[in-house]
Protein backbone atom coordinates (compact mmCIF):
# COMPACT_ATOMS: atom_id res chain seq x y z
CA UNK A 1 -5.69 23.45 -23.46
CA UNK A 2 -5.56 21.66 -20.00
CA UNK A 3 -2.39 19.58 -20.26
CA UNK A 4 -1.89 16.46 -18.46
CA UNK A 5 1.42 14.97 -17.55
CA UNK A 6 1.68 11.32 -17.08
CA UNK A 7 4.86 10.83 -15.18
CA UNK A 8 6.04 7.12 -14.12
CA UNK A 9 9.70 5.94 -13.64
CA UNK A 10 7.64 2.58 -13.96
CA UNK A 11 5.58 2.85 -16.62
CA UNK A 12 2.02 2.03 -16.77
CA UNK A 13 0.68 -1.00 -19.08
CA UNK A 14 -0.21 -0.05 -22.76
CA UNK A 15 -3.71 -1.03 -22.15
CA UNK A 16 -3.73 1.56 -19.00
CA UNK A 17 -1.83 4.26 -20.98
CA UNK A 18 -4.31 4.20 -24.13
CA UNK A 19 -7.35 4.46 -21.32
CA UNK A 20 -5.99 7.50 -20.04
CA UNK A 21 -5.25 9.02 -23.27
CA UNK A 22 -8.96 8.25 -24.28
CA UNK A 23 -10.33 9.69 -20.77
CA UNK A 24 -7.71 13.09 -21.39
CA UNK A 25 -9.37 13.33 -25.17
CA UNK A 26 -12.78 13.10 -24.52
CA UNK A 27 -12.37 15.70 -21.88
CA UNK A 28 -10.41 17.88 -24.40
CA UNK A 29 -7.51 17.62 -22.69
CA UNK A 30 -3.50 17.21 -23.55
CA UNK A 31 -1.94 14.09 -22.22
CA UNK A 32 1.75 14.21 -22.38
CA UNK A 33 4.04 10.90 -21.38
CA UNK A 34 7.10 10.75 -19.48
CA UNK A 35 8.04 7.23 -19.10
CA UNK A 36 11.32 5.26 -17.48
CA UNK A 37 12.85 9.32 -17.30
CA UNK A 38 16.75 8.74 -15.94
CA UNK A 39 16.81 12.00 -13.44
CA UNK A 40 14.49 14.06 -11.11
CA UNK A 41 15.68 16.89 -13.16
CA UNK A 42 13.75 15.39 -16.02
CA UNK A 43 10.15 14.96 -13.61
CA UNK A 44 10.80 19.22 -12.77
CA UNK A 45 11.31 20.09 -16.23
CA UNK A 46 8.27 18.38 -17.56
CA UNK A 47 6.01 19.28 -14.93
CA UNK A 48 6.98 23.29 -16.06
CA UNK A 49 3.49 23.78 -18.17
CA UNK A 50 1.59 21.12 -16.77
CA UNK A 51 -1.64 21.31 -15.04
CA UNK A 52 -1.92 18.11 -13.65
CA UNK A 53 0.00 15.27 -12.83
CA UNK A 54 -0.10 11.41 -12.65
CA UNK A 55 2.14 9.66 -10.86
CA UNK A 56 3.15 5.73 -9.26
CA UNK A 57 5.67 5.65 -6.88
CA UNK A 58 7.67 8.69 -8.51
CA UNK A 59 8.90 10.94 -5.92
CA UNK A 60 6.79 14.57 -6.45
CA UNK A 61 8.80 16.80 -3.27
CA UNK A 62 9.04 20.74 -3.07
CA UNK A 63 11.30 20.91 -5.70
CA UNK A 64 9.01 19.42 -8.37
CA UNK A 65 6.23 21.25 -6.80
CA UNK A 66 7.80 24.44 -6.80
CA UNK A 67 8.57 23.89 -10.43
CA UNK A 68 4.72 23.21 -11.62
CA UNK A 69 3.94 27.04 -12.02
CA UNK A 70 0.52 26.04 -13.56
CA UNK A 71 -0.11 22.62 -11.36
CA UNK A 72 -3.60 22.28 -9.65
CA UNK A 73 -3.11 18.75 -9.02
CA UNK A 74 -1.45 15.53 -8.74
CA UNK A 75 -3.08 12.18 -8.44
CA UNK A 76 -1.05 9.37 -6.70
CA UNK A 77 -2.27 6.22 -8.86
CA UNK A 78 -2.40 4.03 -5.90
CA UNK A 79 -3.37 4.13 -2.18
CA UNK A 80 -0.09 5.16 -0.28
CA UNK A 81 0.79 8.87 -0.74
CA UNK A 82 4.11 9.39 1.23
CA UNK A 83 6.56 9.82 -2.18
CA UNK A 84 4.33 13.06 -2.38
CA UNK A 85 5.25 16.33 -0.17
CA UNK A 86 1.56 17.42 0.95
CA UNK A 87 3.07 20.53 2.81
CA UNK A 88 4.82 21.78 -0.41
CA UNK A 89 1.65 21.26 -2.37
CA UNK A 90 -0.73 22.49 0.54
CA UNK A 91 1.39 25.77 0.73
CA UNK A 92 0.88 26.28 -3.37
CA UNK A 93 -2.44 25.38 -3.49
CA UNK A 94 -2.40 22.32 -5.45
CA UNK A 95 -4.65 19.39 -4.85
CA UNK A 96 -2.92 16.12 -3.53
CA UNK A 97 -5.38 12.54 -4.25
CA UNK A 98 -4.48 9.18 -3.96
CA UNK A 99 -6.77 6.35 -5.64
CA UNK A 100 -7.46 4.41 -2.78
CA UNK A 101 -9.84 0.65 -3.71
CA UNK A 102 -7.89 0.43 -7.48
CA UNK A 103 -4.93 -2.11 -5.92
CA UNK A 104 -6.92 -3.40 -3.12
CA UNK A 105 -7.44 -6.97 -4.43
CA UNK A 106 -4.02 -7.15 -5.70
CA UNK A 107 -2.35 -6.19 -2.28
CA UNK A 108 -4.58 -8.74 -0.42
CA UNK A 109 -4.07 -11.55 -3.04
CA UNK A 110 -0.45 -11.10 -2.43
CA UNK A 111 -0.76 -11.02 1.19
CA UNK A 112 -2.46 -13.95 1.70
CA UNK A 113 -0.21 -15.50 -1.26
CA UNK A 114 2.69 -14.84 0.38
CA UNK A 115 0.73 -16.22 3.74
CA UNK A 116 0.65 -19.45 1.87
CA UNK A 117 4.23 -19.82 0.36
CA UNK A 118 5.52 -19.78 3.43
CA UNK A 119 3.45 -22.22 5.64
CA UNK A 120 4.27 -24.64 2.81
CA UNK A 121 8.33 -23.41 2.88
CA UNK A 122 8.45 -22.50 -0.41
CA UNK A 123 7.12 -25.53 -2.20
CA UNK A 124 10.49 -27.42 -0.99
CA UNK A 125 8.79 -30.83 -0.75
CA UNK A 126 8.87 -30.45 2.98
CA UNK A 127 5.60 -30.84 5.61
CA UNK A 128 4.26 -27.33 5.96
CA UNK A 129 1.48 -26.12 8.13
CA UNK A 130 -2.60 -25.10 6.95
CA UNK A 131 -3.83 -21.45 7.48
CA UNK A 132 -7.55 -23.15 8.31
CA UNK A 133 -8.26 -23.32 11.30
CA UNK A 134 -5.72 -20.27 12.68
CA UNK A 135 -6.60 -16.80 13.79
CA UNK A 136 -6.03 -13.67 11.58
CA UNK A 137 -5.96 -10.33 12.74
CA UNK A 138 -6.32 -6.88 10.53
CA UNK A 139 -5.01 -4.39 11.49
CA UNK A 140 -6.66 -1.78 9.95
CA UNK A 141 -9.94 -2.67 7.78
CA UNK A 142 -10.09 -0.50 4.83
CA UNK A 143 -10.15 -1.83 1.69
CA UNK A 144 -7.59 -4.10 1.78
CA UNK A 145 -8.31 -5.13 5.34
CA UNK A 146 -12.19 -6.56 4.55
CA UNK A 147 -10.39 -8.38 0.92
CA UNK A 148 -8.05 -9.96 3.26
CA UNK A 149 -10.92 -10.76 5.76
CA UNK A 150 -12.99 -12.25 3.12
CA UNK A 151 -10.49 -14.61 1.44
CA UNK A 152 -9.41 -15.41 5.17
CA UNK A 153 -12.78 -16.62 5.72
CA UNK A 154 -12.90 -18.54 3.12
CA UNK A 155 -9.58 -21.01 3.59
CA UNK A 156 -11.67 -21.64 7.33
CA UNK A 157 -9.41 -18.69 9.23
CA UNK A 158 -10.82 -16.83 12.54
CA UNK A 159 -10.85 -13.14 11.43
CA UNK A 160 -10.39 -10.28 13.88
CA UNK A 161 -10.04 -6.52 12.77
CA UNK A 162 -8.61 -3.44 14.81
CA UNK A 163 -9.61 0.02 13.07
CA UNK A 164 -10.77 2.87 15.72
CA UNK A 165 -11.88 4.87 12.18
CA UNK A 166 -14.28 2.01 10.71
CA UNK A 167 -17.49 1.77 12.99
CA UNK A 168 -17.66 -1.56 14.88
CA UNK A 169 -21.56 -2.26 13.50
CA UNK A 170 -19.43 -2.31 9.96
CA UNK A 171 -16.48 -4.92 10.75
CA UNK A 172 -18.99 -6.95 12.66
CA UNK A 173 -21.47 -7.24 9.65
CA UNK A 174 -18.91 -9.20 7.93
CA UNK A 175 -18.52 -11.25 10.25
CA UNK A 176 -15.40 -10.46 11.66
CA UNK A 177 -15.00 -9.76 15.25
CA UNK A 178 -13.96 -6.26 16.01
CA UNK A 179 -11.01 -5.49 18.65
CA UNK A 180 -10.93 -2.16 20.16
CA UNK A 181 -8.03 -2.40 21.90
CA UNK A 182 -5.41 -3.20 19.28
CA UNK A 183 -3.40 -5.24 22.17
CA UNK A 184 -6.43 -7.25 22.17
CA UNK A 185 -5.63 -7.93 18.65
CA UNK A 186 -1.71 -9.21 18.39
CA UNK A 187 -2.76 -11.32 22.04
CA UNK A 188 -5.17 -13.19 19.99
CA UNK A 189 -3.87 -13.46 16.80
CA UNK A 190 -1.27 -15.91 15.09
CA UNK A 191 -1.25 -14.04 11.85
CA UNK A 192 -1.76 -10.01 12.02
CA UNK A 193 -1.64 -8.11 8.73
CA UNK A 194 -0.96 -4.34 9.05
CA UNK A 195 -2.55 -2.18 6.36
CA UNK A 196 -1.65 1.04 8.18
CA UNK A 197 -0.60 4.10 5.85
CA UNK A 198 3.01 5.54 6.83
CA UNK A 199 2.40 8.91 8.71
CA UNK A 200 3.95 10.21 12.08
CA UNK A 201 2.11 8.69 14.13
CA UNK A 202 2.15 4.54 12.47
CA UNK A 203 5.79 5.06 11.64
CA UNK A 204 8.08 2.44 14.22
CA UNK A 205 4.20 1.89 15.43
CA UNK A 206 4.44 -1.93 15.03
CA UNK A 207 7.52 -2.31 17.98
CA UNK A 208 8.31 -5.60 19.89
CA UNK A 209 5.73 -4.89 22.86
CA UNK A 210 3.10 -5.14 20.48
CA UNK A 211 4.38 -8.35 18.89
CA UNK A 212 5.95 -9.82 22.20
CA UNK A 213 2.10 -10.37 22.76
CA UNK A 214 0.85 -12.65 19.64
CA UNK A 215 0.23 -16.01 20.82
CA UNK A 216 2.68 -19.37 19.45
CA UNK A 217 3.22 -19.42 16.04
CA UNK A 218 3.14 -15.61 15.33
CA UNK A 219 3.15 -14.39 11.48
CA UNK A 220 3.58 -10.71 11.27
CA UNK A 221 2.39 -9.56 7.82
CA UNK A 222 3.04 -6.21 6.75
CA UNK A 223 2.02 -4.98 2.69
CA UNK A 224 1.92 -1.56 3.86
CA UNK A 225 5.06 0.58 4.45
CA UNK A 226 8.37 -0.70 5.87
CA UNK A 227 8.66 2.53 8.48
CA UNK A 228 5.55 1.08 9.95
CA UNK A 229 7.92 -1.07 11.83
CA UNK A 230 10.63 -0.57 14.68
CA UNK A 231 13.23 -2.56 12.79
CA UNK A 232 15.19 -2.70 16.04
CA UNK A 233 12.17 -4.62 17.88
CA UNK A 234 11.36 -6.63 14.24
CA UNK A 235 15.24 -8.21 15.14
CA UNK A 236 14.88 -8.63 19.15
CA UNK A 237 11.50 -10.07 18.34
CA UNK A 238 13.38 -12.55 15.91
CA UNK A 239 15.74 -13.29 18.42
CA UNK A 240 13.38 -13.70 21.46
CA UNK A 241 11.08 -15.93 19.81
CA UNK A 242 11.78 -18.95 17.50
CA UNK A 243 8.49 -19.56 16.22
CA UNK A 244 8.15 -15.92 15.03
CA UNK A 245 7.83 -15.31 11.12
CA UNK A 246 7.77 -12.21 9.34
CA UNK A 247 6.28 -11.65 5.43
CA UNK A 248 6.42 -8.71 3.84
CA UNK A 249 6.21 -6.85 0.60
CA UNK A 250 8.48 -4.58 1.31
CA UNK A 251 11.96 -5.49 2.29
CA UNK A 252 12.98 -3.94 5.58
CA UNK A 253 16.44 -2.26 6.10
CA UNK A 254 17.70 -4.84 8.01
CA UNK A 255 17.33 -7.56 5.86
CA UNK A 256 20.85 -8.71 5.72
CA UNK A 257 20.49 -9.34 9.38
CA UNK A 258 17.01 -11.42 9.07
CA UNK A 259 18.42 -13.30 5.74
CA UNK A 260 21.66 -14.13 7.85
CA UNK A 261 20.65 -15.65 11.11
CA UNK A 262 16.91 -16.92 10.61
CA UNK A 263 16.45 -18.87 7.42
CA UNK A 264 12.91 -20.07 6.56
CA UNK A 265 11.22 -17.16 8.89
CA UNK A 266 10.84 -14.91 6.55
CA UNK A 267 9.62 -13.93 3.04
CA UNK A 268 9.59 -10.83 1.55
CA UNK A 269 9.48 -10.33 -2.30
CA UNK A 270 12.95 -8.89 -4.55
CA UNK A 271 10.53 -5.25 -4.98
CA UNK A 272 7.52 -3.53 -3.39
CA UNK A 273 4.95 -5.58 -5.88
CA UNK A 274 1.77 -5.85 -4.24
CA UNK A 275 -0.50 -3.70 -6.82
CA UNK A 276 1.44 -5.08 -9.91
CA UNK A 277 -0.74 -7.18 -11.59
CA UNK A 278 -2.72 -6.21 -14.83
CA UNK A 279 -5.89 -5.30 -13.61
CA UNK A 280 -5.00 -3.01 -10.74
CA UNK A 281 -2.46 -1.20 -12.95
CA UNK A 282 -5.07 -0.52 -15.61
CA UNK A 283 -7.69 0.54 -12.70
CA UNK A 284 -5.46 2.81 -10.96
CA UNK A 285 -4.33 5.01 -13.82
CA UNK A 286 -8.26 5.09 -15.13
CA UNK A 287 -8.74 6.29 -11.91
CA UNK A 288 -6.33 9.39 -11.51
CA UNK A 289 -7.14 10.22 -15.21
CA UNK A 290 -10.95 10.55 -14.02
CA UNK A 291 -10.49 12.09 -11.11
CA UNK A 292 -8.68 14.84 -12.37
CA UNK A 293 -10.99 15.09 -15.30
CA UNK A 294 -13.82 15.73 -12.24
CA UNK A 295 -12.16 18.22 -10.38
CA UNK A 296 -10.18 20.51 -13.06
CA UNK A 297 -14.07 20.04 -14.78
CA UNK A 298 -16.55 19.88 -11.72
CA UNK A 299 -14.69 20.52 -8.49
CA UNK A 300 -15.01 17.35 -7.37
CA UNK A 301 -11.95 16.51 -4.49
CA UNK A 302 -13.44 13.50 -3.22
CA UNK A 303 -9.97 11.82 -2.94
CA UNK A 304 -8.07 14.43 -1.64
CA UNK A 305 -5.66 13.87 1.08
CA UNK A 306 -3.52 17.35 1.61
């Protein structure tokens, strides 16, 4: 029998766990859980007899790889795949996929959330400032991009997108102007949000003569990856420029730094949170548990990314 582990550190919700035991039985497959495990070691010994694997942000590298004699497959239940060594599982054969749409929604809410809570300076009682009326650049418009686009247009924002991989014709159907030159983009925009995956060529991407360019009031927010940014221009950039602001997700190494010397210009939440919220957590792991039900039964590697 095809045997499925389900392997998350942080554990899925009940409701998400009993639809991917229902997907893994009508298939006629084993499902086997390995929930809030204490060591690595305990990830490489599961994974021994398994033939696929579901993951969050658990770390899957050569040595858990290498270990997975039988594995064809492992399914990131979310969008960014970095905590997974594609070169380990390329050289073995096994299929890498992420689930890329399931925490879309979730990510943007908490973008533009986070947007919010600190115009208004965290609901102290003091005079904030209104995001209607202000420019708001994507950078990158995949799915989370056009979510954030969309509820950007809706509290009366100016939306401008950046994505040399999403045809113009597209972003400009939704009414969002496109910017080809991503310079064009931070010149114009108060608020940028990057969406950018982590790979070798974003990572330290987002550096101070990019955001040395966004006009008065710049609001760099980033609910992608923190390596994304050149932490050394994120501080001169703080330093340079009063009015600058930076929200994020994901708090950056030099935090200490940031929390130290510029009070109220910043926001960034106590862990990486952006797709926990019910709905997204359920969606995601219905996700990986279908899409390795379609490729173990049919082939079918829409997803992958190795």
């Amino acid at each position: 029998m095809t045997k499925i582990l389900l392997a998350t550190e942080k554990p899925f919700a009940p409701a998400a766990v009993k639809g991917i035991q229902t997907i893994c039985n009508e298939a006629g497959f084993e499902l086997v859980l390995l929930e809030k495990y204490a060591d690595q070691s305990d990830l490489v010994k599961a994974v021994s007899d398994a033939d696929a694997l579901i993951i969050r942000s658990d770390i899957v590298d050569k040595k858990v790889i290498d270990a997975g004699s039988k594995l064809k497959i492992v399914v990131r239940a979310g969008a960014g795949y970095d905590n997974v060594d594609l070169a380990a599982a390329s050289a073995k054969g096994v299929v890498v996929m992420n689930t890329p749409g399931q925490n879309s929604n979730a990510v943007a809410e908490l973008g533009i959330g986070m947007m919010i809570y600190l115009n208004r300076k965290g609901y102290n009682g003091a005079a904030g400032t209104e995001l209607r009326g202000k420019s708001f650049g994507l950078h990158a418009y995949g799915n989370i991009g056009k979510i954030m686009g969309h509820i950007g247009k809706g509290l009366g924002m100016d939306i401008y997108a950046h994505d040399p991989f999403v045809d113009r014709i597209i972003i400009e159907n939704d009414g969002v102007r496109c910017q080809e030159d991503v310079t064009e983009l931070y010149k114009k925009c108060q608020y940028v949000a990057v969406n950018l995956p982590a790979t070798d060529k974003t990572k330290g991407f987002i550096n101070f003569d990019l955001l040395s360019l966004m006009p008065k009031g710049a609001t760099l927010v980033n609910t992608a990856r923190k390596e994304i940014i050149d932490e050394a221009g994120l501080l001169k950039m703080f330093e340079e420029r009063p009015d600058f602001r930076y929200i994020t997700d994901v708090a950056p190494d030099c935090k200490d730094t940031i929390a130290e010397k510029y009070e109220g210009r910043y926001f960034w939440t106590p862990k990486k949170m952006g797709a926990q919220t019910a709905e997204a957590n359920i969606n995601a792991g219905l996700a990986a548990a279908r899409q390795i039900v379609g490729f173990i039964k049919d082939g079918d590697s829409t997803f992958k990314v190795n």
